[in-house]
PDB file of N, CA and C in Angstrom:
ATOM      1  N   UNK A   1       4.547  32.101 -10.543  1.00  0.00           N
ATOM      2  CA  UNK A   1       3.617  32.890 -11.305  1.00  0.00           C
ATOM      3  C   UNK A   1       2.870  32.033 -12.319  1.00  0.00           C
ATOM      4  N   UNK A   2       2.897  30.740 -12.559  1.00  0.00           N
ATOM      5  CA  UNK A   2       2.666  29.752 -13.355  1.00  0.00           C
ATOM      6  C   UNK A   2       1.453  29.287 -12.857  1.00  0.00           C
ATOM      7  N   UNK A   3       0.258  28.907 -13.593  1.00  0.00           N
ATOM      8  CA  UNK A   3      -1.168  28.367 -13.102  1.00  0.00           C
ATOM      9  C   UNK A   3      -0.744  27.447 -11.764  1.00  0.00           C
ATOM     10  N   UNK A   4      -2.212  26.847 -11.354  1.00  0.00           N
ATOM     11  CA  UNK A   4      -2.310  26.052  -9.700  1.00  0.00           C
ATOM     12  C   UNK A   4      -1.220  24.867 -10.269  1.00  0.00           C
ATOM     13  N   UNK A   5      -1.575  24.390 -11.531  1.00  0.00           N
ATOM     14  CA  UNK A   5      -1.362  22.629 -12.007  1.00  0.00           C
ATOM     15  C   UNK A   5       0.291  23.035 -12.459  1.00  0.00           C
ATOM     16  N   UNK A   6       0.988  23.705 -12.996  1.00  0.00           N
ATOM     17  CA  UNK A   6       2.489  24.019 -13.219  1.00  0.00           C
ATOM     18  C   UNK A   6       3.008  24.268 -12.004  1.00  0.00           C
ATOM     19  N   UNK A   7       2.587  24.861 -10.633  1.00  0.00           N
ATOM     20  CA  UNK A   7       2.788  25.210  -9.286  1.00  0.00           C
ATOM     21  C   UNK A   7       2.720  24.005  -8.656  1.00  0.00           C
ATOM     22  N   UNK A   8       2.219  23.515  -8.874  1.00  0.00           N
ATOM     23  CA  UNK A   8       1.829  21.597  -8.385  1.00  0.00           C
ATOM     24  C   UNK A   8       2.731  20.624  -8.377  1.00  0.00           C
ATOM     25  N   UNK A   9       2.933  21.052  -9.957  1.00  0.00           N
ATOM     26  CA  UNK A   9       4.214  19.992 -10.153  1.00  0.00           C
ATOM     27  C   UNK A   9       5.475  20.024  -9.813  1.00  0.00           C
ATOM     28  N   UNK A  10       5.696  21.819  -9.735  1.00  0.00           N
ATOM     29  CA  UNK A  10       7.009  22.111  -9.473  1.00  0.00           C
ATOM     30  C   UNK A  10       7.326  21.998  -7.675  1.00  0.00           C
ATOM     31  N   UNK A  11       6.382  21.922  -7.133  1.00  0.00           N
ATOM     32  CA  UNK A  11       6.258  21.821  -5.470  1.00  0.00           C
ATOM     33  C   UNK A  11       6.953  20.583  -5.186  1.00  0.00           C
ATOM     34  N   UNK A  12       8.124  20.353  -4.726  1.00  0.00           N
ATOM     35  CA  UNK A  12       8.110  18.585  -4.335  1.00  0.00           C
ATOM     36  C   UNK A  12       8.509  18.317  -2.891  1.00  0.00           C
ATOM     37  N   UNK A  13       8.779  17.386  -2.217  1.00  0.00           N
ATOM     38  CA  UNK A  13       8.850  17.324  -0.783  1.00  0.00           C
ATOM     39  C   UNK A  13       9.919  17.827  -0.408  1.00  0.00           C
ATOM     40  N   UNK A  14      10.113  18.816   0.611  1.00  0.00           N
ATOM     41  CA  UNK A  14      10.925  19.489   1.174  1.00  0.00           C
ATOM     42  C   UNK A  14      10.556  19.726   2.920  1.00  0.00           C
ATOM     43  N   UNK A  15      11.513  19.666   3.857  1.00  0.00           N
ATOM     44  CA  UNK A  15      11.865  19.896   4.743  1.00  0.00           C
ATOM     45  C   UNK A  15      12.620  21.132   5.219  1.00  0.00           C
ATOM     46  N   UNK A  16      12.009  22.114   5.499  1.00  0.00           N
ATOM     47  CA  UNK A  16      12.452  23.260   5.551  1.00  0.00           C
ATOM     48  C   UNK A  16      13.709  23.416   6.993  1.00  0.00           C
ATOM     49  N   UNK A  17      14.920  23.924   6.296  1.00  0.00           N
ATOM     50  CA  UNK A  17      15.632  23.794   7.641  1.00  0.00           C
ATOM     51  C   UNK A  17      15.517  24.586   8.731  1.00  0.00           C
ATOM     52  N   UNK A  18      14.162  25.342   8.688  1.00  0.00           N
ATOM     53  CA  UNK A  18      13.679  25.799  10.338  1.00  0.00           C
ATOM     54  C   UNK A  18      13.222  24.496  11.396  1.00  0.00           C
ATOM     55  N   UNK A  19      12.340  24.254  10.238  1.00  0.00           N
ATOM     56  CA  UNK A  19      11.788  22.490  10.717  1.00  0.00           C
ATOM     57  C   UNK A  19      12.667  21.673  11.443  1.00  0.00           C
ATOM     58  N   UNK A  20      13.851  21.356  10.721  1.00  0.00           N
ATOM     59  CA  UNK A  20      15.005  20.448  11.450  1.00  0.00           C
ATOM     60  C   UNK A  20      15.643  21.029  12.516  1.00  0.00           C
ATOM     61  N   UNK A  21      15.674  22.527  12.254  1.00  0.00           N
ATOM     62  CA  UNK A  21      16.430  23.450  13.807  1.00  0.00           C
ATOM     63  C   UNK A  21      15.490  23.157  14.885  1.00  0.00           C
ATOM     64  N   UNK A  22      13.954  23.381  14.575  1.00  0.00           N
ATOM     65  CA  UNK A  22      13.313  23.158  15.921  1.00  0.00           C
ATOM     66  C   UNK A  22      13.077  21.889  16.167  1.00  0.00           C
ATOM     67  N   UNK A  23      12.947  20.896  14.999  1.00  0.00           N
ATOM     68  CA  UNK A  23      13.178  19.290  15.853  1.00  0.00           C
ATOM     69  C   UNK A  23      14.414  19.615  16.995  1.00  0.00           C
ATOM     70  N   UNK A  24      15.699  19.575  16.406  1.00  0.00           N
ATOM     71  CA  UNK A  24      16.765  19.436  17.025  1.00  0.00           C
ATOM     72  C   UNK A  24      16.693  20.227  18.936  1.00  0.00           C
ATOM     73  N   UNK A  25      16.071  21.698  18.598  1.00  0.00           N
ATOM     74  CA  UNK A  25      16.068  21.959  20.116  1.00  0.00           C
ATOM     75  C   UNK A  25      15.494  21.775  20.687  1.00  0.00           C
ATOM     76  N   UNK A  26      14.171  21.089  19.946  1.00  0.00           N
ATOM     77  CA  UNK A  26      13.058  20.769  20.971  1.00  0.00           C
ATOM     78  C   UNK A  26      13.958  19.063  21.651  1.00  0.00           C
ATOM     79  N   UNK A  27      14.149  18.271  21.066  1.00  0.00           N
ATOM     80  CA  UNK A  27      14.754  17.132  21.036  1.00  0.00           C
ATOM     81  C   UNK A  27      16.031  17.571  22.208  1.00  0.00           C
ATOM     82  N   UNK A  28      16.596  18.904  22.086  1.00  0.00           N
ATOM     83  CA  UNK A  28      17.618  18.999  22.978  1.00  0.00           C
ATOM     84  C   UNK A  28      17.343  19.640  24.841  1.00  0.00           C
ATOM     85  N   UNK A  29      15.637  19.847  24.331  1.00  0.00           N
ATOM     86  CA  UNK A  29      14.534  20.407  25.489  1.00  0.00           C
ATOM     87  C   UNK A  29      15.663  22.146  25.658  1.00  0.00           C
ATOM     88  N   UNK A  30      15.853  22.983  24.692  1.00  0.00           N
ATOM     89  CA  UNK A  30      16.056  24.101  24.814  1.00  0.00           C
ATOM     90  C   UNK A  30      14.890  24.959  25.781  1.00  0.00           C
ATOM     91  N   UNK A  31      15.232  25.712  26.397  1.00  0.00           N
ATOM     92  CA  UNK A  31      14.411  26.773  26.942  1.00  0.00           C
ATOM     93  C   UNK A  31      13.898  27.701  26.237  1.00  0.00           C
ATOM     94  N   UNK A  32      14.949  28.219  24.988  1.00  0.00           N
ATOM     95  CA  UNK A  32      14.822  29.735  24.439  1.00  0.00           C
ATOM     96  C   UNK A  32      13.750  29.483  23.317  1.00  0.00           C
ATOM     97  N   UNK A  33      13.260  28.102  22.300  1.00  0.00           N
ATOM     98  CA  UNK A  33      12.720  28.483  21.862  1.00  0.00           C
ATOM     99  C   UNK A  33      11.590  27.547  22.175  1.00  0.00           C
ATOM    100  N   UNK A  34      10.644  27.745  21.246  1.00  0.00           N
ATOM    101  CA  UNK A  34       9.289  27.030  21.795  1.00  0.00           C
ATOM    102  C   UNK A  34       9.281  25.506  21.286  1.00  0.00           C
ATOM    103  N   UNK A  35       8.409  24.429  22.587  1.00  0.00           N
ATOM    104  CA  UNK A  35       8.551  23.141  21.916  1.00  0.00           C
ATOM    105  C   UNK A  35       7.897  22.688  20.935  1.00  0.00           C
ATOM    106  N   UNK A  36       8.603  22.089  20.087  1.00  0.00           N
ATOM    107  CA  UNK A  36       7.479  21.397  18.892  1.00  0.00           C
ATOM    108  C   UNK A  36       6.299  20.110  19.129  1.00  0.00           C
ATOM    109  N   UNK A  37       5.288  20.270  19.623  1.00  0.00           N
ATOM    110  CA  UNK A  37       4.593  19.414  19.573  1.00  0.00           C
ATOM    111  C   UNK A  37       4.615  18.000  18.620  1.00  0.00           C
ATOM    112  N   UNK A  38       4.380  18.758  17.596  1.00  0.00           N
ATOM    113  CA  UNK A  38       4.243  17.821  16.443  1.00  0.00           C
ATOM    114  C   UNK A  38       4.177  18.781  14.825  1.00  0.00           C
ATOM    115  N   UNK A  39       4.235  17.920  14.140  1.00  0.00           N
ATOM    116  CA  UNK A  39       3.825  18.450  12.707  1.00  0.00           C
ATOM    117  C   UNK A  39       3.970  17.625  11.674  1.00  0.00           C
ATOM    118  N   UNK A  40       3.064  18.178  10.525  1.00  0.00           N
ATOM    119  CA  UNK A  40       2.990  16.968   9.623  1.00  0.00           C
ATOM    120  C   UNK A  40       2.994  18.026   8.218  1.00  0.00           C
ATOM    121  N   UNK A  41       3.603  16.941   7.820  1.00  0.00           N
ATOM    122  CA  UNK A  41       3.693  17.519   6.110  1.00  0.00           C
ATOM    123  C   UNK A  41       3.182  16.882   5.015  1.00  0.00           C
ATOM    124  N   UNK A  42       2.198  17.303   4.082  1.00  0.00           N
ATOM    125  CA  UNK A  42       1.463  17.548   3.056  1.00  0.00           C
ATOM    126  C   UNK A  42       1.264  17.601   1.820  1.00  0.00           C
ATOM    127  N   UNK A  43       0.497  17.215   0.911  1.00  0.00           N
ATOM    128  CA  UNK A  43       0.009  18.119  -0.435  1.00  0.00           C
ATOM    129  C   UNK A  43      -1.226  18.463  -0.065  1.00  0.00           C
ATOM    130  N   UNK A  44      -1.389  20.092  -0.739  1.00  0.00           N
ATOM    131  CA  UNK A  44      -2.130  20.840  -0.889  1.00  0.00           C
ATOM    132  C   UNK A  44      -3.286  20.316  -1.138  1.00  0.00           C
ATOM    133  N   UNK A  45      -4.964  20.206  -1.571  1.00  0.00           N
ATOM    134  CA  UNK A  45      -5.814  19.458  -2.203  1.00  0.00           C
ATOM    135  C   UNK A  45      -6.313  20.699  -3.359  1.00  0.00           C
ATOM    136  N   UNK A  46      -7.217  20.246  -3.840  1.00  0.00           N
ATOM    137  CA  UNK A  46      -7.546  21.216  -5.412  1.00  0.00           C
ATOM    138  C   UNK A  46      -7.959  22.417  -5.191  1.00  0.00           C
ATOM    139  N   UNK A  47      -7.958  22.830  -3.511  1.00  0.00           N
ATOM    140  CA  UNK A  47      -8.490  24.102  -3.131  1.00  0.00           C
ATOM    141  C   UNK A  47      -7.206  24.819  -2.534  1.00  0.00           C
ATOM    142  N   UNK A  48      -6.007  24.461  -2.477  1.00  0.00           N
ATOM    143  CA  UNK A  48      -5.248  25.011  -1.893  1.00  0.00           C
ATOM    144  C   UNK A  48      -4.800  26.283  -2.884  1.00  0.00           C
ATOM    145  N   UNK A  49      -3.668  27.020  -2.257  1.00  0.00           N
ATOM    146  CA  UNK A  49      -3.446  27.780  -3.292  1.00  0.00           C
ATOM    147  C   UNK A  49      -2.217  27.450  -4.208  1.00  0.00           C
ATOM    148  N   UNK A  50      -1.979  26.377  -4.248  1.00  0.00           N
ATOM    149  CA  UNK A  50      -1.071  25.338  -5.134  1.00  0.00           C
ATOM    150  C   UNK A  50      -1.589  24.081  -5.099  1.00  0.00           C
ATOM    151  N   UNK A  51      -2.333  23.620  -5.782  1.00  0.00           N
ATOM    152  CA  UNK A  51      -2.785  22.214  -5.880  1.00  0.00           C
ATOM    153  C   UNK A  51      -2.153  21.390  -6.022  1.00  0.00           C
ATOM    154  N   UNK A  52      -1.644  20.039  -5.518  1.00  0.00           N
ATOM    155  CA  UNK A  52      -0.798  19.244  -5.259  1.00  0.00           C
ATOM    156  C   UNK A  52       0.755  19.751  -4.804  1.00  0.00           C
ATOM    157  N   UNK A  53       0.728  21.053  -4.233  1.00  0.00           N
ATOM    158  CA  UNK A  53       1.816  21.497  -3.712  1.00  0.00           C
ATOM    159  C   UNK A  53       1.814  21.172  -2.285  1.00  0.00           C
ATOM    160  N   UNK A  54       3.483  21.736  -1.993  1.00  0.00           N
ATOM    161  CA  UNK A  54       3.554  20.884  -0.287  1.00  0.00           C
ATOM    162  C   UNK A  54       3.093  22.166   0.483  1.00  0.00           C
ATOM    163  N   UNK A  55       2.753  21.176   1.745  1.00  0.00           N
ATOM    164  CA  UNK A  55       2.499  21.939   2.689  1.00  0.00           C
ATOM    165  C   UNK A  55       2.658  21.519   3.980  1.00  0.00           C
ATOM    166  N   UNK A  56       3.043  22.403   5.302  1.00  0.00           N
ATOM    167  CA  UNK A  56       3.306  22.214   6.193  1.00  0.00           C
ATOM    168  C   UNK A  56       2.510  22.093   7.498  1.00  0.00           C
ATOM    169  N   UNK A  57       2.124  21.668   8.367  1.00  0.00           N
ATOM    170  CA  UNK A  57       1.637  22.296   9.622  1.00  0.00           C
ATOM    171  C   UNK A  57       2.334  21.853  11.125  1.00  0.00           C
ATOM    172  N   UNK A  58       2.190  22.723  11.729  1.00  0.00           N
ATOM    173  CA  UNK A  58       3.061  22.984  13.071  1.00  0.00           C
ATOM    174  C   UNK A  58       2.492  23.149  14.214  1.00  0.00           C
ATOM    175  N   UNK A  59       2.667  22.537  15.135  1.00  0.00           N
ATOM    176  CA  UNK A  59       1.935  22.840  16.598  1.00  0.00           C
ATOM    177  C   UNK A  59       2.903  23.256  17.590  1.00  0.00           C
ATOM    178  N   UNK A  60       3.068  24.312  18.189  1.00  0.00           N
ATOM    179  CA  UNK A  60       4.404  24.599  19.181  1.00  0.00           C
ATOM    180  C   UNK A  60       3.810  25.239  19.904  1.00  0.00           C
ATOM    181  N   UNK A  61       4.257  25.245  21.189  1.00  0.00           N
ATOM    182  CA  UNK A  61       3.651  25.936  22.741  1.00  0.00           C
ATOM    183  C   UNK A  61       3.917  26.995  22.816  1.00  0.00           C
ATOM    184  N   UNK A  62       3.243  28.328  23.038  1.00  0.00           N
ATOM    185  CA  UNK A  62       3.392  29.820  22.965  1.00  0.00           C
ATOM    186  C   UNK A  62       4.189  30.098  24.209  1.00  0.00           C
ATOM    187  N   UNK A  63       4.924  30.337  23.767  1.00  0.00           N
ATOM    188  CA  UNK A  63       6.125  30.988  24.775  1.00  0.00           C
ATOM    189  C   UNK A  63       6.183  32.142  25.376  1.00  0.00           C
ATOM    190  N   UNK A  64       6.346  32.221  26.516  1.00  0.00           N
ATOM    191  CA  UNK A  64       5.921  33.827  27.370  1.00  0.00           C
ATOM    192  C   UNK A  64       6.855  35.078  27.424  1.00  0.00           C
ATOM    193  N   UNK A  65       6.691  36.170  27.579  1.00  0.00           N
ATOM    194  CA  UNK A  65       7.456  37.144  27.050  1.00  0.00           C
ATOM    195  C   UNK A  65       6.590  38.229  26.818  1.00  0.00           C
ATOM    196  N   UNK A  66       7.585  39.194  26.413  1.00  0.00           N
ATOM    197  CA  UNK A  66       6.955  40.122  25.528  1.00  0.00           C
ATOM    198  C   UNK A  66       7.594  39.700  23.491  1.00  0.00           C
ATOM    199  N   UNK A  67       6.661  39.702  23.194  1.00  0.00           N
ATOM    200  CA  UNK A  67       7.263  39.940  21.759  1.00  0.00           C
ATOM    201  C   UNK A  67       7.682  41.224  21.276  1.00  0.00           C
ATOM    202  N   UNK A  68       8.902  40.993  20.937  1.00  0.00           N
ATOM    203  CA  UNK A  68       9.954  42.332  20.570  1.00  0.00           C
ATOM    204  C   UNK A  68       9.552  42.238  18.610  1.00  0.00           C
ATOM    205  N   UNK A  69       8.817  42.096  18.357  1.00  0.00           N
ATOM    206  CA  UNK A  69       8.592  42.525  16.944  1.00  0.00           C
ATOM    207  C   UNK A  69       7.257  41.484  16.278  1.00  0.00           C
ATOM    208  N   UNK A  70       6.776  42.078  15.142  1.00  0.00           N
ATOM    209  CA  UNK A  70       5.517  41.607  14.673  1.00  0.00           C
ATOM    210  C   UNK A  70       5.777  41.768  13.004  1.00  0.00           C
ATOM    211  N   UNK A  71       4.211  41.306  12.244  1.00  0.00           N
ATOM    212  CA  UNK A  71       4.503  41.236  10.844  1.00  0.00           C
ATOM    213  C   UNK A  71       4.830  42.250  10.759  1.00  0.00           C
ATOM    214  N   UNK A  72       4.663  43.677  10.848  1.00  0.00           N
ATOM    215  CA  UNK A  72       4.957  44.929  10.624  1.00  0.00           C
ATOM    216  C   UNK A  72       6.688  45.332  10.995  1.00  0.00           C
ATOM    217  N   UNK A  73       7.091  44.576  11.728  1.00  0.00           N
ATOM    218  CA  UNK A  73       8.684  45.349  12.228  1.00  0.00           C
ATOM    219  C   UNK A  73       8.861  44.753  13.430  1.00  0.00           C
ATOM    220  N   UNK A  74       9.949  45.433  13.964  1.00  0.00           N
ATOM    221  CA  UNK A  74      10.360  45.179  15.449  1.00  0.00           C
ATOM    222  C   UNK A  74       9.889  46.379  16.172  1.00  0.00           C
ATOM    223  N   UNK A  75       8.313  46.946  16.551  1.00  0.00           N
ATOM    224  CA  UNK A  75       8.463  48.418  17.389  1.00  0.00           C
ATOM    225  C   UNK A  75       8.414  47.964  18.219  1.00  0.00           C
ATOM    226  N   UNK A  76       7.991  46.922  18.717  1.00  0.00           N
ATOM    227  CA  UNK A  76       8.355  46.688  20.480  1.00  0.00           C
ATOM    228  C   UNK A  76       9.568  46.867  21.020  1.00  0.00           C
ATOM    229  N   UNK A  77      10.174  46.355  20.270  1.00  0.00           N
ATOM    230  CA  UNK A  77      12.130  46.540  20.410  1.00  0.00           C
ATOM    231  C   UNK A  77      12.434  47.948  20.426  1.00  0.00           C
ATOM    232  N   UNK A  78      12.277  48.373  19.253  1.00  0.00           N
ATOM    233  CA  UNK A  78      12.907  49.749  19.456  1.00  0.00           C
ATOM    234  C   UNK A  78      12.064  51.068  20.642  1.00  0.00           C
ATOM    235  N   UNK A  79      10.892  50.251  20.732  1.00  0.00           N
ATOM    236  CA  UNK A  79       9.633  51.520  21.807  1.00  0.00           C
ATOM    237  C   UNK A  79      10.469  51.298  23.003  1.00  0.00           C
ATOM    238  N   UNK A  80      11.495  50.287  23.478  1.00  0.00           N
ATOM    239  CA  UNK A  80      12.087  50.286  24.621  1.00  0.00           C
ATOM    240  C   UNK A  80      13.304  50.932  25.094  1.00  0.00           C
ATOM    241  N   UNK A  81      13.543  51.257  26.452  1.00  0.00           N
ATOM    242  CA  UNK A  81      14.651  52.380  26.635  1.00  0.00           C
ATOM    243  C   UNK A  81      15.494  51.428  26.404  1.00  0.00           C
ATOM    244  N   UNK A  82      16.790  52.274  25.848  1.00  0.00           N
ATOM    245  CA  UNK A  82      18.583  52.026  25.664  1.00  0.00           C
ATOM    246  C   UNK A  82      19.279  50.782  26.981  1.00  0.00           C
ATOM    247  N   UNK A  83      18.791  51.026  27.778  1.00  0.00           N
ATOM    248  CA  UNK A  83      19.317  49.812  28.684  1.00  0.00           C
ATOM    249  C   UNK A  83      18.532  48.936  28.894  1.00  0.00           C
ATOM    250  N   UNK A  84      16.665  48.724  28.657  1.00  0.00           N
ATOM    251  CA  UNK A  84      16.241  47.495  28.358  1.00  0.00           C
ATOM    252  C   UNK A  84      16.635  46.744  26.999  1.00  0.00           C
ATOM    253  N   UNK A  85      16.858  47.710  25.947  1.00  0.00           N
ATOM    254  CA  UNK A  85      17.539  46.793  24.574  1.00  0.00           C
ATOM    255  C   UNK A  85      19.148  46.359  24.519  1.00  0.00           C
ATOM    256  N   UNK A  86      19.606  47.093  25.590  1.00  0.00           N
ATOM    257  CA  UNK A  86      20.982  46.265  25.881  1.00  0.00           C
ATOM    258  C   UNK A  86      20.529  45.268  26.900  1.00  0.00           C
ATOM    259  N   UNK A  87      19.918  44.938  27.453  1.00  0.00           N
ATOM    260  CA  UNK A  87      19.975  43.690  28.388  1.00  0.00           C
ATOM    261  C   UNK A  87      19.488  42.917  27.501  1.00  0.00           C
ATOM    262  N   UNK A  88      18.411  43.003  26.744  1.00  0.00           N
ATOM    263  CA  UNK A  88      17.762  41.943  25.372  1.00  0.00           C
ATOM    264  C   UNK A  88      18.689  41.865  24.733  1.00  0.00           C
ATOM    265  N   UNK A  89      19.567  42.484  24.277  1.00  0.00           N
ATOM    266  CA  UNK A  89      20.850  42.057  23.526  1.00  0.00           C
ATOM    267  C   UNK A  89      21.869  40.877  23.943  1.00  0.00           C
ATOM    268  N   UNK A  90      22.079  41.405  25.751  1.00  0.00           N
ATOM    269  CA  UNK A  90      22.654  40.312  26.159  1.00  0.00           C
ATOM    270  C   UNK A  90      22.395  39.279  26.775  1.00  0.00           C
ATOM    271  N   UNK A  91      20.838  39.012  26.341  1.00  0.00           N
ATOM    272  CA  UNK A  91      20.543  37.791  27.326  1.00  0.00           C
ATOM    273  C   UNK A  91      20.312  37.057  25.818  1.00  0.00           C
ATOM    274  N   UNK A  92      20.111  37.902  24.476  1.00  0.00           N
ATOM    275  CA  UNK A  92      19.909  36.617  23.433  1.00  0.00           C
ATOM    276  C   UNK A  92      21.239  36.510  23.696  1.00  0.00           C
ATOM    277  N   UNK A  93      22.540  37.124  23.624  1.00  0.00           N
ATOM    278  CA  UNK A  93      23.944  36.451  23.187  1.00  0.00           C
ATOM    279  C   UNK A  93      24.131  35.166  24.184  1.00  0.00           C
ATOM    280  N   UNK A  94      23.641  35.204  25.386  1.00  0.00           N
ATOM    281  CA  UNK A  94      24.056  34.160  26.635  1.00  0.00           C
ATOM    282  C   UNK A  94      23.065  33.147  26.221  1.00  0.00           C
ATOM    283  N   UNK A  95      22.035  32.984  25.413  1.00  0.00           N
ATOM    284  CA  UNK A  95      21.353  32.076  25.130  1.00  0.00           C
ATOM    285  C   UNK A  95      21.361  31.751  23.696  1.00  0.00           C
ATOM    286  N   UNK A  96      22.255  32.290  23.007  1.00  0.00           N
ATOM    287  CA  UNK A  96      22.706  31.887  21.850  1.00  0.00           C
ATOM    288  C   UNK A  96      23.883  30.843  22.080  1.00  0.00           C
ATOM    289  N   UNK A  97      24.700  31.276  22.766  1.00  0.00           N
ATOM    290  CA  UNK A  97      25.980  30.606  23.422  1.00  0.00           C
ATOM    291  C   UNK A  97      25.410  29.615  23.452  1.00  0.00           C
ATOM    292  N   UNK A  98      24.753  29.379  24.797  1.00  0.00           N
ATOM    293  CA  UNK A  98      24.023  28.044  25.095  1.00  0.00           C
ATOM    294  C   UNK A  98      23.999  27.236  23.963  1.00  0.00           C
ATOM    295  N   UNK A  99      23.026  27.784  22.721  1.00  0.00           N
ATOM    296  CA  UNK A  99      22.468  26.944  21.976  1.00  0.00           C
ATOM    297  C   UNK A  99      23.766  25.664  21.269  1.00  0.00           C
ATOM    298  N   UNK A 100      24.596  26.602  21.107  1.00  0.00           N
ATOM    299  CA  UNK A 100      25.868  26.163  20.329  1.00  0.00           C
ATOM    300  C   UNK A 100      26.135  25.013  21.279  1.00  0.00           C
ATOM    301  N   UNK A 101      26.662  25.642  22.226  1.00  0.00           N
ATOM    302  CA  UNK A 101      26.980  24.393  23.586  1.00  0.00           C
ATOM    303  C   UNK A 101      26.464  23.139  22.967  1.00  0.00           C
TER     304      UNK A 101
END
């Protein structure tokens, strides 16, 4: 809540540990989630909405499917019948497994 230049300073380099999860599966060539191309990390410039704050960017391959939820919620998920959301249930658990593997 502090002006752009107090937001600036307090910003310092960070690696968000989504970042390192999807290095790691892309690196492990996972199926379930999408590959990371590339990405590079940042300070903001005097137009950002934190000036000299960090920032991220990400390139990853859109993965096919239906998407079971959006900024708003999950209604795709729930708009589906009782035995398509139990099979989505158990195909994340068998590909969660995996991941651990």
């Amino acid at each position: 809540m502090d002006d752009a230049d107090t937001g600036g300073q307090q910003a310092t380099v960070y690696t968000p540990p989504e970042l390192t999860a999807l290095l790691d599966l892309t690196r492990k060539r996972s199926s379930n989630t999408p590959k990371l191309f590339g990405y590079k990390i940042g300070t903001q410039d005097r137009l950002g909405l934190v000036p000299g704050g960090l920032i991220i960017w990400l390139v990853w391959e859109i993965v096919p499917g239906l998407r079971l939820g959006d900024s708003d919620g999950a209604d795709s998920f729930w708009g589906l019948e009782s035995s398509e959301r139990e099979q989505v249930r158990s195909v994340f658990i068998k590909a969660l497994r995996e991941l651990f593997e």
